[in-house]
Each structure stands twice: as C-alpha cells, then as structure tokens.
C-alpha atoms as a PDB file:
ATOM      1  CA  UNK A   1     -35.492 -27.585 -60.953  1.00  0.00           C
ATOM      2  CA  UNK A   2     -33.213 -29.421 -59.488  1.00  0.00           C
ATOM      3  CA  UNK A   3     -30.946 -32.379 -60.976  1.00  0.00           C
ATOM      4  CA  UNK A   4     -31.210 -36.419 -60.365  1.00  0.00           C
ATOM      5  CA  UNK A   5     -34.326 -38.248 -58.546  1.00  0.00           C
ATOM      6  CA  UNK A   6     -35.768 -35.206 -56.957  1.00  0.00           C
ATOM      7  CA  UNK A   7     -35.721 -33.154 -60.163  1.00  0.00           C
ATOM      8  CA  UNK A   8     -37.594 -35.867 -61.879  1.00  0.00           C
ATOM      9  CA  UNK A   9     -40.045 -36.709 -59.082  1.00  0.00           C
ATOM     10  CA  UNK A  10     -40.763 -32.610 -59.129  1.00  0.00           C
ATOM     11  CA  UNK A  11     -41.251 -32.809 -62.689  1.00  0.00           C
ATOM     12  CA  UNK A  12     -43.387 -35.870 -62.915  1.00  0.00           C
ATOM     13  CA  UNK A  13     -45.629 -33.722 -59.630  1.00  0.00           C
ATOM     14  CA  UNK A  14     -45.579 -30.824 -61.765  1.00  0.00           C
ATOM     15  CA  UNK A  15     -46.261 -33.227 -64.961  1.00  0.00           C
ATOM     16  CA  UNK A  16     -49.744 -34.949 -62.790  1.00  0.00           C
ATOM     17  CA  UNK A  17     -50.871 -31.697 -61.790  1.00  0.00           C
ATOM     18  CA  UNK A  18     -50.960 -30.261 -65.344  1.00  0.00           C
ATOM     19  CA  UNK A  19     -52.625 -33.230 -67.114  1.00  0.00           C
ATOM     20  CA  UNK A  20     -56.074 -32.394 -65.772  1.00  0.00           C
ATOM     21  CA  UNK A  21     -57.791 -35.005 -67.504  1.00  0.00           C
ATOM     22  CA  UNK A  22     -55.230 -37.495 -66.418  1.00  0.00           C
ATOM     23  CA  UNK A  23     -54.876 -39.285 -69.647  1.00  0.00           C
ATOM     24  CA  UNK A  24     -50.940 -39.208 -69.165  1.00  0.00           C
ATOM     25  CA  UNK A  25     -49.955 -36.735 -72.025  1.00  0.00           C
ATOM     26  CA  UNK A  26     -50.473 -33.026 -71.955  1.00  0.00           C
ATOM     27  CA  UNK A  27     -52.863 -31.430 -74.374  1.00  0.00           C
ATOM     28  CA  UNK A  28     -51.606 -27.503 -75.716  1.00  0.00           C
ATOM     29  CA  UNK A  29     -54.723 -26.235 -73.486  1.00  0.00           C
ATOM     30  CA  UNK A  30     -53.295 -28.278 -71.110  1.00  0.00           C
ATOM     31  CA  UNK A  31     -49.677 -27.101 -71.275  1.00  0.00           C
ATOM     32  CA  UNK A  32     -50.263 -23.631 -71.541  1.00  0.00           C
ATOM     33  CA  UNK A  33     -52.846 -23.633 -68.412  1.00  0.00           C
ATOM     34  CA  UNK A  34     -50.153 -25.145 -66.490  1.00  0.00           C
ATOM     35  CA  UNK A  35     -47.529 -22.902 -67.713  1.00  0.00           C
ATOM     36  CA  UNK A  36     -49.541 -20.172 -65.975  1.00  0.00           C
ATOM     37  CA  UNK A  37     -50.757 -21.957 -63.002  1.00  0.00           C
ATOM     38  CA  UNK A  38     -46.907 -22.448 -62.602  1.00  0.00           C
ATOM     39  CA  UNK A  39     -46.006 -18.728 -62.650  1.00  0.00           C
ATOM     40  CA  UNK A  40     -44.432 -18.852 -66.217  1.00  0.00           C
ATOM     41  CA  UNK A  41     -44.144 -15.191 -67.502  1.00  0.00           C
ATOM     42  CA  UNK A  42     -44.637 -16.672 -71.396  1.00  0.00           C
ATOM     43  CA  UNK A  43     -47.000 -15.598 -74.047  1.00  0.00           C
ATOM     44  CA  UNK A  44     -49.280 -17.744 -75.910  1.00  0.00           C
ATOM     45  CA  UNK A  45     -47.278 -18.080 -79.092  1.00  0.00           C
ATOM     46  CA  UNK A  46     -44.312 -18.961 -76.818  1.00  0.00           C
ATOM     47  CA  UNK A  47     -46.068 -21.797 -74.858  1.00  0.00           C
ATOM     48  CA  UNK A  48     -46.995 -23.276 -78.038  1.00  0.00           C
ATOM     49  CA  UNK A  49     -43.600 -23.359 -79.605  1.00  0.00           C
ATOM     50  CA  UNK A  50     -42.512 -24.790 -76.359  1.00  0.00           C
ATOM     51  CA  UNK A  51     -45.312 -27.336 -76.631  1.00  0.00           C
ATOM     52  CA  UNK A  52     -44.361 -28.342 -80.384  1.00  0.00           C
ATOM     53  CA  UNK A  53     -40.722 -28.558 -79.669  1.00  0.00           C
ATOM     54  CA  UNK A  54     -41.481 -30.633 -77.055  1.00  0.00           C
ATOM     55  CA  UNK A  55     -44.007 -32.890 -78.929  1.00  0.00           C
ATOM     56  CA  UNK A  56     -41.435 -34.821 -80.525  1.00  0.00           C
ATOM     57  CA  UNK A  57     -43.356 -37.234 -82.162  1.00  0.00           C
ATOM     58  CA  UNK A  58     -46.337 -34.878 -83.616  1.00  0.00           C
ATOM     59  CA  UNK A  59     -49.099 -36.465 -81.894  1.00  0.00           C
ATOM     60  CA  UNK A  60     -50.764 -33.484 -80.923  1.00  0.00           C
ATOM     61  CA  UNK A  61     -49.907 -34.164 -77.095  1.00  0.00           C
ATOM     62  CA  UNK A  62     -47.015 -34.150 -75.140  1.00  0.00           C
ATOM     63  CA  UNK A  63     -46.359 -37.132 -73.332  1.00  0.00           C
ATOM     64  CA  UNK A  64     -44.162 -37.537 -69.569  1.00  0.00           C
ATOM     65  CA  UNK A  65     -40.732 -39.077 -71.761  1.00  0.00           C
ATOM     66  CA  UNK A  66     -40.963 -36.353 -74.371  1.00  0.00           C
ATOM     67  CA  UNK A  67     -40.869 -33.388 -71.386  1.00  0.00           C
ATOM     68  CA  UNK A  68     -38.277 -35.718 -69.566  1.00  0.00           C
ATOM     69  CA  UNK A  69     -35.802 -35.717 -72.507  1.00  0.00           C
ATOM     70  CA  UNK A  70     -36.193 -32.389 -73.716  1.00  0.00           C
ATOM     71  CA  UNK A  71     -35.485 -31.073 -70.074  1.00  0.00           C
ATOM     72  CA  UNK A  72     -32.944 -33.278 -68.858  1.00  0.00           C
ATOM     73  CA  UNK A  73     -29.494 -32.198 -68.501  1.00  0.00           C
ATOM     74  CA  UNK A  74     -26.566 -33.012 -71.270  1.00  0.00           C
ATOM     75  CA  UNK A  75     -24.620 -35.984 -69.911  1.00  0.00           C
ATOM     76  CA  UNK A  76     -20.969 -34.773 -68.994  1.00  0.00           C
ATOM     77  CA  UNK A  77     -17.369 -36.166 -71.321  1.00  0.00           C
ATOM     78  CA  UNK A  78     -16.694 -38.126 -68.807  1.00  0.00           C
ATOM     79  CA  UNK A  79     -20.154 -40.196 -68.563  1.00  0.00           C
ATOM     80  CA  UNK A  80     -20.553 -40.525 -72.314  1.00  0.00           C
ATOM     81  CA  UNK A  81     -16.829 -42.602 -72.679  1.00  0.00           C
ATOM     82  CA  UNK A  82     -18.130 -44.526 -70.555  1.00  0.00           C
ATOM     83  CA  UNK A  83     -21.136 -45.399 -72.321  1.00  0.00           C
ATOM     84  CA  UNK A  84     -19.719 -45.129 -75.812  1.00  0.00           C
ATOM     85  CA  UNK A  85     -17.336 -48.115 -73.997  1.00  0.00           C
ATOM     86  CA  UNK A  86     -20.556 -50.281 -73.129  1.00  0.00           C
ATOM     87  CA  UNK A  87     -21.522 -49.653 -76.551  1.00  0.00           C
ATOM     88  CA  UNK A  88     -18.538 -50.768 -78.438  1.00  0.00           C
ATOM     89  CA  UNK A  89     -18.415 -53.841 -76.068  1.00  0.00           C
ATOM     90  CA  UNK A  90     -21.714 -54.722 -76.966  1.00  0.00           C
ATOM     91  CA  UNK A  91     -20.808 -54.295 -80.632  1.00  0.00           C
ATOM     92  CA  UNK A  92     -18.773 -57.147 -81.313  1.00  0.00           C
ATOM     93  CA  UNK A  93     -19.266 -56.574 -85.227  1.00  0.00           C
ATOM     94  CA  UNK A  94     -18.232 -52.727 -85.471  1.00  0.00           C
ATOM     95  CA  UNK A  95     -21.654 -51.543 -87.154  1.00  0.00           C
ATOM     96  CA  UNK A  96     -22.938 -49.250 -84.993  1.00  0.00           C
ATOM     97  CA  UNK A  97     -25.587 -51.338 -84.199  1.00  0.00           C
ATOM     98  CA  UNK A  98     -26.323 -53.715 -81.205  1.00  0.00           C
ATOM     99  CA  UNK A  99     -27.614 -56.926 -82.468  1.00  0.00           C
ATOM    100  CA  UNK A 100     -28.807 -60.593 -81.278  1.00  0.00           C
ATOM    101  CA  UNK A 101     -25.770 -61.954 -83.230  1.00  0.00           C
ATOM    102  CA  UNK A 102     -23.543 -58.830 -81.097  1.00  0.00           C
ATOM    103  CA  UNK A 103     -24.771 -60.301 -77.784  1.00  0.00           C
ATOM    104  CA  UNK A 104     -24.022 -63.899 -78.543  1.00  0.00           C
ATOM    105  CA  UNK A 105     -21.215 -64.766 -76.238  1.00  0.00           C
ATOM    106  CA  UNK A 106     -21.750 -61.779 -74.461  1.00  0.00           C
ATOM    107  CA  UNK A 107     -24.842 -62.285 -72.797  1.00  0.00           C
ATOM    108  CA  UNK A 108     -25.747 -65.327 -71.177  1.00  0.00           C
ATOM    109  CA  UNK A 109     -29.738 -65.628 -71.452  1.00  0.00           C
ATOM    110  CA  UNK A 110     -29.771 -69.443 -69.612  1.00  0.00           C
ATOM    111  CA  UNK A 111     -29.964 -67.501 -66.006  1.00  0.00           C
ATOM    112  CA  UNK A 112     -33.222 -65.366 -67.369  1.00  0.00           C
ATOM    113  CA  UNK A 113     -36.238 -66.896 -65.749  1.00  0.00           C
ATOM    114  CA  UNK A 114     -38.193 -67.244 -68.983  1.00  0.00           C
ATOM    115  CA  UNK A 115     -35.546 -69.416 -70.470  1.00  0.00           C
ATOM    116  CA  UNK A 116     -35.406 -71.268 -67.625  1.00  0.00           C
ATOM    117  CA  UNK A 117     -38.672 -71.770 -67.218  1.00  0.00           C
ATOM    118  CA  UNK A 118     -39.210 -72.676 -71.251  1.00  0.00           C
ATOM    119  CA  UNK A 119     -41.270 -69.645 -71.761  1.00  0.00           C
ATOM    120  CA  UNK A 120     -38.199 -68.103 -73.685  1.00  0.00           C
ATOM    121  CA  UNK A 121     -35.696 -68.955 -76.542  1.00  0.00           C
ATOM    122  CA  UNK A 122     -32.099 -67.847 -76.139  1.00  0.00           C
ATOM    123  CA  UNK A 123     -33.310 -65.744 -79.008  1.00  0.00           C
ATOM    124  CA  UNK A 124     -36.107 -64.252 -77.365  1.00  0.00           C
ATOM    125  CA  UNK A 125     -34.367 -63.108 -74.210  1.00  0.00           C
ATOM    126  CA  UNK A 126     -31.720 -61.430 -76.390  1.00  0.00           C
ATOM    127  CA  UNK A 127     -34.458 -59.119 -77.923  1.00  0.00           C
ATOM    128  CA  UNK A 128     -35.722 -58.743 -74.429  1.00  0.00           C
ATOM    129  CA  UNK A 129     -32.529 -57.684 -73.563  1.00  0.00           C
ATOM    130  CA  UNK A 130     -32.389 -54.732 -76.590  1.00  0.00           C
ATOM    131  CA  UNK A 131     -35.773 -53.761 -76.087  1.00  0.00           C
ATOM    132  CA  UNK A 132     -34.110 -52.007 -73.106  1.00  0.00           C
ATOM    133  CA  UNK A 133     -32.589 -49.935 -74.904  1.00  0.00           C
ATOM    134  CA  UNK A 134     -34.251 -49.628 -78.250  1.00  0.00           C
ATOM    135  CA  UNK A 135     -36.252 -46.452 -79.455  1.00  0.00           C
ATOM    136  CA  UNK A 136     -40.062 -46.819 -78.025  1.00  0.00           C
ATOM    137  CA  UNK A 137     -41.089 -45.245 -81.476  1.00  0.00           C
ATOM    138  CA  UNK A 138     -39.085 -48.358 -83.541  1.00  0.00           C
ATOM    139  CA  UNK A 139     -39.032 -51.110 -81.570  1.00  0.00           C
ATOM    140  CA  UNK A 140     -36.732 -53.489 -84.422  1.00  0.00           C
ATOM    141  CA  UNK A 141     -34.456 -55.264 -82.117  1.00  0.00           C
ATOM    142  CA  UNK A 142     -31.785 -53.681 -83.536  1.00  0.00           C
ATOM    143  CA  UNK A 143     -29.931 -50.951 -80.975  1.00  0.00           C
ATOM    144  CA  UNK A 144     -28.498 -48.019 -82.382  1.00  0.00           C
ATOM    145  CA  UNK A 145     -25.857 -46.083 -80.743  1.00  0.00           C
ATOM    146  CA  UNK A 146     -28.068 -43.048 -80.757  1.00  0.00           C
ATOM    147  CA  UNK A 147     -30.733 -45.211 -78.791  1.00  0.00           C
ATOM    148  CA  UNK A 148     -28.334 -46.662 -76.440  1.00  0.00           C
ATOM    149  CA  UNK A 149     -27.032 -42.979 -75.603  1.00  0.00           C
ATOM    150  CA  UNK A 150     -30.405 -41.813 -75.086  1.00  0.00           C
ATOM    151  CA  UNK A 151     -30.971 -44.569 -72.608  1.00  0.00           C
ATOM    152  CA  UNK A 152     -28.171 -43.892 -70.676  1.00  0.00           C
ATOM    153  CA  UNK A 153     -28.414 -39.802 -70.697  1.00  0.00           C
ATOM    154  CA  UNK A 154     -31.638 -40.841 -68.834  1.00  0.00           C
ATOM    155  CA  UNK A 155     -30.376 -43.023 -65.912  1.00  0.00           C
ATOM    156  CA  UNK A 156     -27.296 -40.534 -65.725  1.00  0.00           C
ATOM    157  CA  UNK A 157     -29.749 -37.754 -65.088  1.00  0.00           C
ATOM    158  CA  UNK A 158     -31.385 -39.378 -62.454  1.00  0.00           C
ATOM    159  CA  UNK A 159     -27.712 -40.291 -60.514  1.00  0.00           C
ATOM    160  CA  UNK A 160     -25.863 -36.706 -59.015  1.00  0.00           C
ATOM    161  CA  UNK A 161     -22.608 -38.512 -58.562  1.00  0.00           C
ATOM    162  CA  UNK A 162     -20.107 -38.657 -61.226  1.00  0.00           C
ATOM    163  CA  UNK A 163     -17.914 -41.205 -59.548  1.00  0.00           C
ATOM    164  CA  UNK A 164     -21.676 -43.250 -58.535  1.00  0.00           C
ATOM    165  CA  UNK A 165     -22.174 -43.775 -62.402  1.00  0.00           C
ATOM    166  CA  UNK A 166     -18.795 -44.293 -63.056  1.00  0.00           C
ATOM    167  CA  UNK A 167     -18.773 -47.431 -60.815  1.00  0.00           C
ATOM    168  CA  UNK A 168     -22.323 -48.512 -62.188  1.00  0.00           C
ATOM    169  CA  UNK A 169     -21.117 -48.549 -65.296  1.00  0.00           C
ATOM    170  CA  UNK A 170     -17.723 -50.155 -64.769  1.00  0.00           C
ATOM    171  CA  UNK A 171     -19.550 -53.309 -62.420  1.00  0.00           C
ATOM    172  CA  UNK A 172     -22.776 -53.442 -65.055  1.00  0.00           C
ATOM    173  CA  UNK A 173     -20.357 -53.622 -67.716  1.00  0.00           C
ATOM    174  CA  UNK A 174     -17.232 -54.960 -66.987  1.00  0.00           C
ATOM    175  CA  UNK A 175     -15.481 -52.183 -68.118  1.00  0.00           C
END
C-alpha cells in the first residue's frame, strides 16, 4: 500500500468493501472474510490475532482509526522535532500537558466565529481548540504529549514530502 492520501483513500476502499454490513467498524467475520477476499495467504488464528491487535480498544470490532493507526507508517526524526517543538510551545508550564491556562496568550480565541458570535466563551474555544488533539477515548481537555504525537503521526502520514510538513509546521506554528 502505498504512503500519504492515496494509501489512505486505498485503505478506507479496502476498509468500505470489507464492512459488509456497513456499520463503520469491522466485525472478526468481517475481517477475516476480507482478509481472503483480499488474497491474504493467513490462517484463521492469524487473522484473529491481527484483528485483536488491531482492536485497540476491546470493543469486539475494529473501527476505520484503529486500522489507520496500527498501519500507518512511523513518523521520521526529523518530523517528530518538529512536533515535539509545537508541543513545548504550546506548553508554556513544562508539564507535559497542553492546557486552557497553556494556551492563554498563545491562542487568540476572539477571531473564532463562536466567540464572535456569543455562542462561545474564550474558555470554550480553548477546549475546542484541544479537542483537536485530545484522545477520542478521554476527551478531558487536557492534551498529552502522547495525544498530540498521535495527531500529528496522522497528518504526517497523509503528506509524502518531508520539506511539505516541514513548512506546515513551521507557518502553523511559528516555529
């Protein structure tokens, strides 16, 4: 499979095709029909331990973000200092965490449309701004650097160019 946007739109074809009962997750039936409908020379016992490593959560199913992190590619040296930089920016108190009281003064919520609007507090367009990054499993408002990795290994799989992301990251950040 190949890497970036056209490895990800083949996996999210090959990810439609296998959910027959198109309830967005994969079931084990599901995974291992697919496996062979795929041409996947595994066994039975080996599509299931590929289906519990991949169902990260223990739900029983495997869902589209599950596959997509477990497949995607590490993110190169180069990439991660660049993110571990956004991250200590955003980190203003040196905890490891990203919180509303980190983004005061670094984020400027009075040009979100909700706060301009009156829909949204300062407050609430700061946790907005974390749910971005924050785990989908413990959404606390609170940004780890584990989450805020994970994020980014995500976007920098979908980008071929190291130079491309470098430049992202440098405008979105002001690095």
């Amino acid at each position: 499979m190949s890497r970036g946007v056209h490895g990800i739109k083949s996996l999210g074809r090959m990810f439609k095709i296998m959910d027959d009962d198109g309830d967005k997750k994969l079931s084990l039936y599901e995974f291992k029909k697919g496996m062979r409908d795929f041409g996947c020379d595994v066994t039975s016992d080996e599509a299931a331990e590929m289906f519990n490593a991949f169902d990260v959560d223990g739900s029983g199913s495997v869902s589209f973000d599950e596959l997509l992190t477990a497949l995607r590619p590490p993110m190169r040296k180069c990439r991660r200092d660049l993110v571990q930089r956004a991250f200590q920016k955003l980190d203003r108190t040196q905890t490891g965490e990203v919180t509303i009281e980190d983004l005061k003064g670094v984020y400027d919520p009075t040009h979100h449309p909700k706060y301009q609007n009156g829909s949204f507090t300062e407050d609430q367009v700061f946790l907005e701004f974390l749910k971005t990054f924050d785990s989908p499993n413990d959404p606390d408002g609170i940004v780890e650097w584990e989450e805020f990795y994970n994020y980014y290994t995500g976007v920098s799989a979908s980008i071929d160019s190291d130079a491309y992301f470098d430049v992202m990251m440098r405008q979105a950040w002001k690095l």
